[in-house]
PDB file of N, CA and C in Angstrom:
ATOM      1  N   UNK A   1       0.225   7.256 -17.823  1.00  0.00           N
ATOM      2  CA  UNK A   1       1.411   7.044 -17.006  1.00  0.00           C
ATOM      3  C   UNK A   1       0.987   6.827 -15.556  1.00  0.00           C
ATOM      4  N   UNK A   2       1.204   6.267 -14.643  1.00  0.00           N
ATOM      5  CA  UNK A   2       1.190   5.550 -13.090  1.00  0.00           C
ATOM      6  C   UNK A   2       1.604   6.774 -12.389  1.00  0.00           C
ATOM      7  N   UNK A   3       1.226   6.977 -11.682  1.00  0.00           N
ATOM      8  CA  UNK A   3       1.327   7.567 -10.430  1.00  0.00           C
ATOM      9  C   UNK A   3       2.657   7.618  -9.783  1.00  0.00           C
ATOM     10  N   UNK A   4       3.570   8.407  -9.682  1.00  0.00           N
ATOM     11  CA  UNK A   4       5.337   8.305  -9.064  1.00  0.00           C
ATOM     12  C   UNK A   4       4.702   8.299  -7.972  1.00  0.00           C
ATOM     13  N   UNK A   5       6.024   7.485  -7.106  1.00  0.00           N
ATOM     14  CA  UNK A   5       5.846   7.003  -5.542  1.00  0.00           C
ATOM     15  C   UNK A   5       6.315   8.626  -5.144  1.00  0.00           C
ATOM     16  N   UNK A   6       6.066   8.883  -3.786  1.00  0.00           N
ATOM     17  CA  UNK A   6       5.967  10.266  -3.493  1.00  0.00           C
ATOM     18  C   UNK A   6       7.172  10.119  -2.698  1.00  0.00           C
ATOM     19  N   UNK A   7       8.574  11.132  -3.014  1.00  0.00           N
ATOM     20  CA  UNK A   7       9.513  11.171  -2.053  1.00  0.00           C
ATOM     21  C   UNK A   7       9.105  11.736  -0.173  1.00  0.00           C
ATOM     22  N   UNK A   8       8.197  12.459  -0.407  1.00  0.00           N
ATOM     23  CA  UNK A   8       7.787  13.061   1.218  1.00  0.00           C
ATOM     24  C   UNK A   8       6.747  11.586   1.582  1.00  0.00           C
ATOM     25  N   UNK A   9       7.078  11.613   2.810  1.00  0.00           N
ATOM     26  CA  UNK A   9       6.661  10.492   3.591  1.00  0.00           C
ATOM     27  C   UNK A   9       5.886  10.820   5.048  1.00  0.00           C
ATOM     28  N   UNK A  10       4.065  10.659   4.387  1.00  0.00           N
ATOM     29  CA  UNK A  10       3.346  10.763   6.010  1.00  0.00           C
ATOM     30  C   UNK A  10       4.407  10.201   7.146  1.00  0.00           C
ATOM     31  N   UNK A  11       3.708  10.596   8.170  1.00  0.00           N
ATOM     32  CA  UNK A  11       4.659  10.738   9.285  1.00  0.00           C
ATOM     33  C   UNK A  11       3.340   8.910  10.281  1.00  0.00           C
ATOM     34  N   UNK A  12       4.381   8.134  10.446  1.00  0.00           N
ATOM     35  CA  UNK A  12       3.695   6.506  10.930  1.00  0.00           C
ATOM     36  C   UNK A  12       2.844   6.803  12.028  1.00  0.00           C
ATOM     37  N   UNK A  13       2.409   8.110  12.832  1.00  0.00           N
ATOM     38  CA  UNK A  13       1.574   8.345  13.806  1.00  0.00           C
ATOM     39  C   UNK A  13       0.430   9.268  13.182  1.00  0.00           C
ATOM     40  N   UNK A  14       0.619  10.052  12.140  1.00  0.00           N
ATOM     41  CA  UNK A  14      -0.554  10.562  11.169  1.00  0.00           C
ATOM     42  C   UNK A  14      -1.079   9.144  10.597  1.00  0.00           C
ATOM     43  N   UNK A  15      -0.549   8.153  10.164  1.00  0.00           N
ATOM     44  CA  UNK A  15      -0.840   7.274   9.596  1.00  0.00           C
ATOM     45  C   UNK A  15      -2.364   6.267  10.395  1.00  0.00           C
ATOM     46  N   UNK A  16      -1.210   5.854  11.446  1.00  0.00           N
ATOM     47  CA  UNK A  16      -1.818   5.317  12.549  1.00  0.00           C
ATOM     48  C   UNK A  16      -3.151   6.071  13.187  1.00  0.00           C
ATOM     49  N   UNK A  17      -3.467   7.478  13.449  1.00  0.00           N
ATOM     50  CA  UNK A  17      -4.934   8.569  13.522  1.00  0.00           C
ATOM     51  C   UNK A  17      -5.200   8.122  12.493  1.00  0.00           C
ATOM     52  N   UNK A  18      -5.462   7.820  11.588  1.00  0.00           N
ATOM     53  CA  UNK A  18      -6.286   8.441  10.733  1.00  0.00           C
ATOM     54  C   UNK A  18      -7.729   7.134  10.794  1.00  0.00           C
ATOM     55  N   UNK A  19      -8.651   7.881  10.299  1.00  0.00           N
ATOM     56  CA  UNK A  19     -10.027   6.859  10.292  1.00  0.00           C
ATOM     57  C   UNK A  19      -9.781   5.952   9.172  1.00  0.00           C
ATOM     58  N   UNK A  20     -10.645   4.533   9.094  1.00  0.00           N
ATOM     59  CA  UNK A  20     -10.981   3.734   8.392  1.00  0.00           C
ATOM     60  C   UNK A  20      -9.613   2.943   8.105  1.00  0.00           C
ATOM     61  N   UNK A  21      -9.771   2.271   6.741  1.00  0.00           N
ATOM     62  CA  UNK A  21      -8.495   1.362   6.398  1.00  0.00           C
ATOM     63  C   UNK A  21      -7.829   2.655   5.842  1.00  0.00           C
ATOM     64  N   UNK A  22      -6.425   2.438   5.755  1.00  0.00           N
ATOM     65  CA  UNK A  22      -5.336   3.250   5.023  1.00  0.00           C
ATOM     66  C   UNK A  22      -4.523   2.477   4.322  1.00  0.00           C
ATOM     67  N   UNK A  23      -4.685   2.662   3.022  1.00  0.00           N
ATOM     68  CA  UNK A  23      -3.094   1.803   2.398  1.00  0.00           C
ATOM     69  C   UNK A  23      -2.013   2.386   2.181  1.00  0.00           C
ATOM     70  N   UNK A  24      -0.871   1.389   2.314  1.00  0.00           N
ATOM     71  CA  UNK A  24       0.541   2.460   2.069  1.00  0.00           C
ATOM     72  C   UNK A  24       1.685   1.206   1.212  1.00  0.00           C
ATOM     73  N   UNK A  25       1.251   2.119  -0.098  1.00  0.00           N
ATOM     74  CA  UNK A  25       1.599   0.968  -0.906  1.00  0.00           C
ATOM     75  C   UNK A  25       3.352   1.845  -1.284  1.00  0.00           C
ATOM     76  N   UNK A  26       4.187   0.771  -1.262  1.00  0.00           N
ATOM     77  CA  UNK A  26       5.770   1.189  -0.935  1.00  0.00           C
ATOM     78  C   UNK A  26       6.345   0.723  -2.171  1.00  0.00           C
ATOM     79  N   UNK A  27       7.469   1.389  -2.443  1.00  0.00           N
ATOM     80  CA  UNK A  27       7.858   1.075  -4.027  1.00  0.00           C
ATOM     81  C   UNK A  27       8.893   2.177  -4.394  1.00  0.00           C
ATOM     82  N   UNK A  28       9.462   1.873  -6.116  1.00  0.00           N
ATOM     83  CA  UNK A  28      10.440   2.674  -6.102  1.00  0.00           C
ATOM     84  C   UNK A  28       9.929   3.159  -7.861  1.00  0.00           C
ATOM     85  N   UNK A  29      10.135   4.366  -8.024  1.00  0.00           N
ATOM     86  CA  UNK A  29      10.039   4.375  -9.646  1.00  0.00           C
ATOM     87  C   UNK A  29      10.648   3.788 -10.361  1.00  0.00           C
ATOM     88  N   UNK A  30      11.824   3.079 -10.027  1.00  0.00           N
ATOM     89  CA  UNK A  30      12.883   2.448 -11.322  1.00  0.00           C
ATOM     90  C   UNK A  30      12.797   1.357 -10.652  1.00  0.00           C
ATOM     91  N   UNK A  31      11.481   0.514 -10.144  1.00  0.00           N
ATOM     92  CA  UNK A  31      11.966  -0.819  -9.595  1.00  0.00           C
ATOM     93  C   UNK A  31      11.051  -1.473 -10.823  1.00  0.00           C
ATOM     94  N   UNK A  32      11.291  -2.471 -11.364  1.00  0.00           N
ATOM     95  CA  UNK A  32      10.695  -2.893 -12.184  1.00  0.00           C
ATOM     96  C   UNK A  32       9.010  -4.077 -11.647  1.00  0.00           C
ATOM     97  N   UNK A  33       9.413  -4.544 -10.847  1.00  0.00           N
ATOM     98  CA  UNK A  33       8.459  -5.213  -9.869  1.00  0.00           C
ATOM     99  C   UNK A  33       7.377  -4.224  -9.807  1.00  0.00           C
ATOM    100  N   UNK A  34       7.613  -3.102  -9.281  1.00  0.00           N
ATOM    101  CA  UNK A  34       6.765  -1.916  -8.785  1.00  0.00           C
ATOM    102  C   UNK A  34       6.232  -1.465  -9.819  1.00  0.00           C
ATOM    103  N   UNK A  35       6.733  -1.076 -11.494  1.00  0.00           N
ATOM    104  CA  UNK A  35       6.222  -0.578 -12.763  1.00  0.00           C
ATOM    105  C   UNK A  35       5.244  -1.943 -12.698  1.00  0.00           C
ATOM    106  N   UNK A  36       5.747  -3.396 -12.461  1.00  0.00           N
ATOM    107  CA  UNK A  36       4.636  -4.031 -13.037  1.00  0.00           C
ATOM    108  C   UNK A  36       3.234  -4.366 -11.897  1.00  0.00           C
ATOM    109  N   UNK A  37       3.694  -4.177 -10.553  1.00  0.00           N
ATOM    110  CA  UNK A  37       2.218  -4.885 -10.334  1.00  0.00           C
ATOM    111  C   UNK A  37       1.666  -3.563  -9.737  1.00  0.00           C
ATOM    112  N   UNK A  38       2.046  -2.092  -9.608  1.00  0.00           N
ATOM    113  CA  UNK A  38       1.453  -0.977  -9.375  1.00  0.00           C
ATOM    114  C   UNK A  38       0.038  -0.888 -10.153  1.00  0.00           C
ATOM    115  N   UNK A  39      -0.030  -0.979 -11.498  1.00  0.00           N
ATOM    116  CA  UNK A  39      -1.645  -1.046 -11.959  1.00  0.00           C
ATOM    117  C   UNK A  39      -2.534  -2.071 -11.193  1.00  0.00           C
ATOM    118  N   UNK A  40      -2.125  -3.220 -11.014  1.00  0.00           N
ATOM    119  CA  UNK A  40      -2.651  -4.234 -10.362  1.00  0.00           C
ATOM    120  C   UNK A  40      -3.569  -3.702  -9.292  1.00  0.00           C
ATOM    121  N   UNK A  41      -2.142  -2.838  -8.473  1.00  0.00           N
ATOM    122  CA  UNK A  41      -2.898  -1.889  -6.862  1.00  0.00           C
ATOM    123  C   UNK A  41      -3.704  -1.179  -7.189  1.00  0.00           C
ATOM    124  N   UNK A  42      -3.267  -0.048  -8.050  1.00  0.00           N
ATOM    125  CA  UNK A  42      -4.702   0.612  -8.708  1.00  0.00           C
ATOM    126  C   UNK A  42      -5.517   0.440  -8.982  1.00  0.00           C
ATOM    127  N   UNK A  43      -5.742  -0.608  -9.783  1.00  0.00           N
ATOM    128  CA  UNK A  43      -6.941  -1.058 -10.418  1.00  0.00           C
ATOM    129  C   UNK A  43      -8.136  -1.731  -8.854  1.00  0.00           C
ATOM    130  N   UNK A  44      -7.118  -2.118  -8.271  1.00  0.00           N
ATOM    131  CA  UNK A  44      -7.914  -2.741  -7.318  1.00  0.00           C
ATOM    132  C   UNK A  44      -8.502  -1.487  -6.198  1.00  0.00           C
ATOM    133  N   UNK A  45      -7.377  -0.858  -5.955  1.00  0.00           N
ATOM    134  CA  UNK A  45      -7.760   0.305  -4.816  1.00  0.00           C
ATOM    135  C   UNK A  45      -9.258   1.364  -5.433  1.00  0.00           C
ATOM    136  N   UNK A  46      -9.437   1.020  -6.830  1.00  0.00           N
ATOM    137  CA  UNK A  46     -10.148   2.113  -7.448  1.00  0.00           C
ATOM    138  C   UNK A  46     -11.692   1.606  -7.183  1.00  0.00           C
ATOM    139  N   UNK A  47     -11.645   0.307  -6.797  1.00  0.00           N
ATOM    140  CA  UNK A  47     -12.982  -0.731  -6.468  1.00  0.00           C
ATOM    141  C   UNK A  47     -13.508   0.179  -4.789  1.00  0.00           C
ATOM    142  N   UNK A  48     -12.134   0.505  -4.133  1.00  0.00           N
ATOM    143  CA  UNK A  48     -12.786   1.164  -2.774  1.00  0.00           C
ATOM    144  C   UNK A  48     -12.085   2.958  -2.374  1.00  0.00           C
ATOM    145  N   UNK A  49     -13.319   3.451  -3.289  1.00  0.00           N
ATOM    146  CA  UNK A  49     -12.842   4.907  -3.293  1.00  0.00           C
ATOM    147  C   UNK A  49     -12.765   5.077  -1.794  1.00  0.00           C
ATOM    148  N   UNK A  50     -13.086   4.324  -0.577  1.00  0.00           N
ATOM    149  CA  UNK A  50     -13.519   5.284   0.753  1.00  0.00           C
ATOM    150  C   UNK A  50     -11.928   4.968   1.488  1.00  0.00           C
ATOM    151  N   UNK A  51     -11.168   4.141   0.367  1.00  0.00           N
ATOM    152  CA  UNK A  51      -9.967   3.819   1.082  1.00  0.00           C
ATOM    153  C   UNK A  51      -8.551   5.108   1.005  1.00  0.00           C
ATOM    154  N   UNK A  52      -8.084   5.443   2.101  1.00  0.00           N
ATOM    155  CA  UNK A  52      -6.963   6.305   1.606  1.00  0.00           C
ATOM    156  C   UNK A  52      -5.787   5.847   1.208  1.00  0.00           C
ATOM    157  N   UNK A  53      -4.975   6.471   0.076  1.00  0.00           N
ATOM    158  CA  UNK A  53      -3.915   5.874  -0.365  1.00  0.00           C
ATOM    159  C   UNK A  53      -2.768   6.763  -0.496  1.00  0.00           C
ATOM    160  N   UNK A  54      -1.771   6.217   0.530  1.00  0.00           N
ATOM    161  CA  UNK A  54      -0.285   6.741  -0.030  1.00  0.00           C
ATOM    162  C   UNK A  54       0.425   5.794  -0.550  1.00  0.00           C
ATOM    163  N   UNK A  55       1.416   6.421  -1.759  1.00  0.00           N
ATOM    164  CA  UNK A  55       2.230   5.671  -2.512  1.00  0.00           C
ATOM    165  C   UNK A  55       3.768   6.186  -2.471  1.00  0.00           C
ATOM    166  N   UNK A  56       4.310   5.719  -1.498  1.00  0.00           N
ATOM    167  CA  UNK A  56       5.634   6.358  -1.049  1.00  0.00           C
ATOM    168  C   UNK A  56       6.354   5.379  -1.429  1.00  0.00           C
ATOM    169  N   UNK A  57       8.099   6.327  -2.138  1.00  0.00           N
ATOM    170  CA  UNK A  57       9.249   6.042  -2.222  1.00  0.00           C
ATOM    171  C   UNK A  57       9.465   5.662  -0.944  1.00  0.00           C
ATOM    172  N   UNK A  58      10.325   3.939  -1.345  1.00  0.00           N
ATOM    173  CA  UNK A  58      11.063   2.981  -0.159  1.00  0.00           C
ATOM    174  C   UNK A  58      12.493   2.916  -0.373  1.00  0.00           C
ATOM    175  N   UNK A  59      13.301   3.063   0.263  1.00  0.00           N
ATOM    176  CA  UNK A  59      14.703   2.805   0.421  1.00  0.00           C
ATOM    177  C   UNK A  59      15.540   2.825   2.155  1.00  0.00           C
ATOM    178  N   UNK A  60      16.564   2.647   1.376  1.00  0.00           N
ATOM    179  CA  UNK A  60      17.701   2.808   2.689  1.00  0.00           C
ATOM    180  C   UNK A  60      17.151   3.770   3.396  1.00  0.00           C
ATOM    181  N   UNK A  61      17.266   3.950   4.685  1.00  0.00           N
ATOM    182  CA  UNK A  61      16.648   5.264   6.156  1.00  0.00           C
ATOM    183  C   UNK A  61      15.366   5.433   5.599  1.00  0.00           C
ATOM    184  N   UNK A  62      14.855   4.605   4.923  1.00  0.00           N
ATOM    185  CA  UNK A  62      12.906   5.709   5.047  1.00  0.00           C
ATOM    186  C   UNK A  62      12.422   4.702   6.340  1.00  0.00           C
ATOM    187  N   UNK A  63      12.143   5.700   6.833  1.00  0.00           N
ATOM    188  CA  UNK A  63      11.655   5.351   8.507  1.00  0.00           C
ATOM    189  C   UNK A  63      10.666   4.307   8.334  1.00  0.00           C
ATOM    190  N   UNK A  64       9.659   5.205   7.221  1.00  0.00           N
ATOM    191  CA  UNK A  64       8.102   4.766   7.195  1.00  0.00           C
ATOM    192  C   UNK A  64       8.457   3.079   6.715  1.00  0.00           C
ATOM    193  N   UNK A  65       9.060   3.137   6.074  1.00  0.00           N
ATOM    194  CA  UNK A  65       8.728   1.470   5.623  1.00  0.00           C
ATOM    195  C   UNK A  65       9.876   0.444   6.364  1.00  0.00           C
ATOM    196  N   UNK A  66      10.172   0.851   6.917  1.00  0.00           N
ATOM    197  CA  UNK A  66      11.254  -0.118   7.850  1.00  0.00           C
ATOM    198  C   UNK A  66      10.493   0.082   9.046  1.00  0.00           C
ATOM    199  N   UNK A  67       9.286   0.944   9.647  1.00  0.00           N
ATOM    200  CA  UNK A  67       8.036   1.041  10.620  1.00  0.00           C
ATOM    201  C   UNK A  67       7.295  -0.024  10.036  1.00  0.00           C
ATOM    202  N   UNK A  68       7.063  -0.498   9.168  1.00  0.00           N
ATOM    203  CA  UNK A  68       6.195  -1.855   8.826  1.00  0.00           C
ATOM    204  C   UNK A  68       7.132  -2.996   8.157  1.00  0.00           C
ATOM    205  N   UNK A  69       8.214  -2.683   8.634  1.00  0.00           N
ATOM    206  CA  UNK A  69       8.720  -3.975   8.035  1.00  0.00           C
ATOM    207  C   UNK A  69       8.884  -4.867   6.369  1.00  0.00           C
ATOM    208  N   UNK A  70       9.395  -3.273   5.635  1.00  0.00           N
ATOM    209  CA  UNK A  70       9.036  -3.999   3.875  1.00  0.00           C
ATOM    210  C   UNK A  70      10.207  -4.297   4.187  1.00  0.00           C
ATOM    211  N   UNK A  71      10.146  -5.436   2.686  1.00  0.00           N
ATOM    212  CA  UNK A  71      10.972  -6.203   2.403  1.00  0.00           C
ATOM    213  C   UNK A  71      11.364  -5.803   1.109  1.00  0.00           C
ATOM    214  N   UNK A  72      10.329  -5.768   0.437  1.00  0.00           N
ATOM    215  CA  UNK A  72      10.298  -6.445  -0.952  1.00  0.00           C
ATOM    216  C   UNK A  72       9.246  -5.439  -1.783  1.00  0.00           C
ATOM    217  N   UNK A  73       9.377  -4.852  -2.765  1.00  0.00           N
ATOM    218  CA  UNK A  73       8.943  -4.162  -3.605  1.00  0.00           C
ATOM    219  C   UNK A  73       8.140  -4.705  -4.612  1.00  0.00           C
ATOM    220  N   UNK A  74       6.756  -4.061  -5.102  1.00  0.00           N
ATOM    221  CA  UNK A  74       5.652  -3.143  -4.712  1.00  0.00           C
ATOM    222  C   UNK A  74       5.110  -3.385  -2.777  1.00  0.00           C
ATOM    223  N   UNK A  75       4.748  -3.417  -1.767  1.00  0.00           N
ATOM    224  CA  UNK A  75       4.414  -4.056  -1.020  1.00  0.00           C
ATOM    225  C   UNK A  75       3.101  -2.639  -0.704  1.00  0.00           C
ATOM    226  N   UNK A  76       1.961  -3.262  -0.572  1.00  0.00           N
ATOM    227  CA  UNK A  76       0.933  -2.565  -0.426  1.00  0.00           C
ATOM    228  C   UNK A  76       0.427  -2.986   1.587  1.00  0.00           C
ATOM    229  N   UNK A  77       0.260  -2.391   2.148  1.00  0.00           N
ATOM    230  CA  UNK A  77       0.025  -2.571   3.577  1.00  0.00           C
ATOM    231  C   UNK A  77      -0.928  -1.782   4.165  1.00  0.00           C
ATOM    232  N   UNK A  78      -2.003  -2.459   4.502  1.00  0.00           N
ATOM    233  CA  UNK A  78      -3.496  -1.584   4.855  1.00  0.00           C
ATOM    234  C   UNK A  78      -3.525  -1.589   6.230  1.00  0.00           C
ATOM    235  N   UNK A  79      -3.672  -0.610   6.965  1.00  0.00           N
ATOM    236  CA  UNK A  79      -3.666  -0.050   8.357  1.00  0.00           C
ATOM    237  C   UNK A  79      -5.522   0.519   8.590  1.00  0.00           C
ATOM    238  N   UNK A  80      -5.630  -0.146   9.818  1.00  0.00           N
ATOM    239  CA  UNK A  80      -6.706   0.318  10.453  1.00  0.00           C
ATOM    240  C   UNK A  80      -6.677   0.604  11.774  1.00  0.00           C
ATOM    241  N   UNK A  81      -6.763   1.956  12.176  1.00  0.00           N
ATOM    242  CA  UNK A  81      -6.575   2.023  13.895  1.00  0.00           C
ATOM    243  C   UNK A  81      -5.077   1.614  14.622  1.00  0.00           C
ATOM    244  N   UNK A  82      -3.971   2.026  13.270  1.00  0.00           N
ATOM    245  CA  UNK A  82      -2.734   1.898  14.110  1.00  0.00           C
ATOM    246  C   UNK A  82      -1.877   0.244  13.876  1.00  0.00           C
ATOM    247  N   UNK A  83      -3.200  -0.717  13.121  1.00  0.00           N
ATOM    248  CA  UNK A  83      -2.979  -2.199  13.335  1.00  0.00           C
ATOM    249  C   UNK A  83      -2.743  -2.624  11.992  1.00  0.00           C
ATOM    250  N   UNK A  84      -1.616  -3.383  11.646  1.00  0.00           N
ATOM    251  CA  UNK A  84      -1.708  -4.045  10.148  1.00  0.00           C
ATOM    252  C   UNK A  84      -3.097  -4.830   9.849  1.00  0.00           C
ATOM    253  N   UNK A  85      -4.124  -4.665   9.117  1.00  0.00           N
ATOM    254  CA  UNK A  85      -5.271  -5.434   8.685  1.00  0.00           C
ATOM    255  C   UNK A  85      -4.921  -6.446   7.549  1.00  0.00           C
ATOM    256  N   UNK A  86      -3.478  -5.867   6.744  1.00  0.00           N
ATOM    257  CA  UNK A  86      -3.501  -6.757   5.393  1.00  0.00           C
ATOM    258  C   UNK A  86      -2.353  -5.983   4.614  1.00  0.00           C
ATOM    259  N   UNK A  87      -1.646  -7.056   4.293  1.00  0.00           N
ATOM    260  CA  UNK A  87      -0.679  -7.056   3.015  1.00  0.00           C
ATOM    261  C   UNK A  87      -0.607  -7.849   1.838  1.00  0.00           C
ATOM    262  N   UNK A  88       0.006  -7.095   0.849  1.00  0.00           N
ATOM    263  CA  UNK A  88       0.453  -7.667  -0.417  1.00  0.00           C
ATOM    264  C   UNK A  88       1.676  -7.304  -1.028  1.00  0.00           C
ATOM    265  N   UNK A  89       2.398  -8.419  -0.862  1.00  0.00           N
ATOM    266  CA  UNK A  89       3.970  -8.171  -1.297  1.00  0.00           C
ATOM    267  C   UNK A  89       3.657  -8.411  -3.310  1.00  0.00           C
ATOM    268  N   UNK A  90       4.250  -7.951  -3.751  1.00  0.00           N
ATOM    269  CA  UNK A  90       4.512  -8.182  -5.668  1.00  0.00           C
ATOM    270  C   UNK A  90       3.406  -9.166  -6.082  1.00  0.00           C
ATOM    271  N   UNK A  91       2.239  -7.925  -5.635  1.00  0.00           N
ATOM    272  CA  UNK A  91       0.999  -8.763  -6.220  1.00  0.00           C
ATOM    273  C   UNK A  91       0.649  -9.081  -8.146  1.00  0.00           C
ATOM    274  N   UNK A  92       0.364 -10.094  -8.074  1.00  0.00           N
ATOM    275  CA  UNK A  92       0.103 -10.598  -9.763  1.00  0.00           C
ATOM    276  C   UNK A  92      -0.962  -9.710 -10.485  1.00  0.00           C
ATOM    277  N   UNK A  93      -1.969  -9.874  -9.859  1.00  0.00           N
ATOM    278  CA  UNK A  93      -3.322  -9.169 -10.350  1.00  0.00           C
ATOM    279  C   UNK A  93      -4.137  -8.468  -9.636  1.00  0.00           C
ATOM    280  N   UNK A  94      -5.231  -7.738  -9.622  1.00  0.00           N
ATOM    281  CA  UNK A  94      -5.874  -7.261  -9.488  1.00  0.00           C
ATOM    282  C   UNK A  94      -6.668  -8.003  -7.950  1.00  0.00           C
ATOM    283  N   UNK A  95      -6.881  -9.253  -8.328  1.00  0.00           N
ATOM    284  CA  UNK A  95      -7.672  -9.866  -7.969  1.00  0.00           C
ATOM    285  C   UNK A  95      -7.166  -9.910  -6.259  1.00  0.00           C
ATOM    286  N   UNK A  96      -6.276 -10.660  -6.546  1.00  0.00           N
ATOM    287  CA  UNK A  96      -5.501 -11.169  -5.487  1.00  0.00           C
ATOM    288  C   UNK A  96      -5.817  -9.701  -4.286  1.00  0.00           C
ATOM    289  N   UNK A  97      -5.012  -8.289  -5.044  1.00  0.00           N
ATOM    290  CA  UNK A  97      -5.106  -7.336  -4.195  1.00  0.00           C
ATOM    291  C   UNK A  97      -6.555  -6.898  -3.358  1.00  0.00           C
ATOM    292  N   UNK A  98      -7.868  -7.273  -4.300  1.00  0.00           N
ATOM    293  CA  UNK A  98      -9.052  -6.742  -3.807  1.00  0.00           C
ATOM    294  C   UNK A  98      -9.218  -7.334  -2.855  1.00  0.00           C
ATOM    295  N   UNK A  99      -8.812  -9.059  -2.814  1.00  0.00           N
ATOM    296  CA  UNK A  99      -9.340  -9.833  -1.863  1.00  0.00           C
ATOM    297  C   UNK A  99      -8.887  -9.717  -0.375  1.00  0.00           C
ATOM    298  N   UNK A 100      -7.968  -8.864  -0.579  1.00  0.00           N
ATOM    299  CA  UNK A 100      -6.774  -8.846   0.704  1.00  0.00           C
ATOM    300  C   UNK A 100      -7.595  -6.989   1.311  1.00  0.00           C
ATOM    301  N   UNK A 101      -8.034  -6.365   0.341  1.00  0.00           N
ATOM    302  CA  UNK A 101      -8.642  -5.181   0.474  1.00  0.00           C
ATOM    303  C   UNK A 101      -9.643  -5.737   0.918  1.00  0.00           C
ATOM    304  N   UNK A 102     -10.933  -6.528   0.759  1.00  0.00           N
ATOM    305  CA  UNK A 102     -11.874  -6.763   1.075  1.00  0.00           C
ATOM    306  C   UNK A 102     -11.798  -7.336   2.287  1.00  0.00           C
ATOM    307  N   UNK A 103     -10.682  -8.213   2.968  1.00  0.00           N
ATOM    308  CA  UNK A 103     -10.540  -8.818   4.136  1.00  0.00           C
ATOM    309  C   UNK A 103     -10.284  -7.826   5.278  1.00  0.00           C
ATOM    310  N   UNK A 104      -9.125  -6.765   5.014  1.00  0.00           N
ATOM    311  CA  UNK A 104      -9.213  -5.377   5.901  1.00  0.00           C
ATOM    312  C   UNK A 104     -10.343  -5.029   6.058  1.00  0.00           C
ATOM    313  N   UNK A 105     -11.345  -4.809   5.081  1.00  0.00           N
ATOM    314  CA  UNK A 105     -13.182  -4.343   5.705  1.00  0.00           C
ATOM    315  C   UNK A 105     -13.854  -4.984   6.173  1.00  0.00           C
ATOM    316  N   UNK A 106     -13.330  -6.589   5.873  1.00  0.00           N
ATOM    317  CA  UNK A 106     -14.376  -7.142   6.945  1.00  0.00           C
ATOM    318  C   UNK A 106     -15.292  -7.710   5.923  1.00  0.00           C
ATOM    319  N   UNK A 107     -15.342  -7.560   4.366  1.00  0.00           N
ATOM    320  CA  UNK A 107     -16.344  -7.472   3.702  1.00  0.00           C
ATOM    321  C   UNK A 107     -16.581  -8.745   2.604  1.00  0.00           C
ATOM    322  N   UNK A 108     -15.516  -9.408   3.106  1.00  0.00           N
ATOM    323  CA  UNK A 108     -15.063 -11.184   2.213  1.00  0.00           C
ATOM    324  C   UNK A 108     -14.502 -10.536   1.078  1.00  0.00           C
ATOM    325  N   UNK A 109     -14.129 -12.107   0.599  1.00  0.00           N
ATOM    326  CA  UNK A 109     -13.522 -11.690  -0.785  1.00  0.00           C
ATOM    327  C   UNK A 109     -14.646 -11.819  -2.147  1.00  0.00           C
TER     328      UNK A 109
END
């Protein structure tokens, strides 16, 4: 079973401290988009253990994701030093996500 999106929500200035890339992949448990390309994120995030990952519940008033501007569900958004490095809105595969992970490090696709 996948990982439930977490109703408590880091706070966008813990987010912003923190070292290295951070992802903050946004989503809903009953969104169907989110059941399907959530393994996708996983599978890919699991390629860079040094990356941190929150997986927070998005809706109406959640601060955190109207602070980056989601739209659209699964949306994965990698932060480095406070700065968007990289997104992926209702990614297909795996692939797609690493490459967008690998571009936040700097490290090609």
């Amino acid at each position: 079973m996948a990982t439930p999106y977490a109703t408590t929500q880091p706070q966008r200035a813990a987010i912003d401290a923190m070292d290295g890339v951070v992802a903050v992949e946004f989503g809903t448990d009953w969104c169907g988009y989110c059941r399907a390309g959530s393994p996708a994120i996983a599978a890919a995030l699991s390629a860079f253990p040094a990356i941190t990952h929150f997986k927070v519940e998005d809706g109406s008033g959640r601060a955190l994701g109207r602070s980056f501007r989601v739209k659209l569900w699964p949306t994965l958004v990698l932060v480095r030093q406070g700065q968007e490095v990289g997104r992926v809105v209702r990614p297909d595969d795996a692939d797609e996500v690493r490459a967008v992970i690998a571009g936040a490090l700097g490290t090609g696709a």
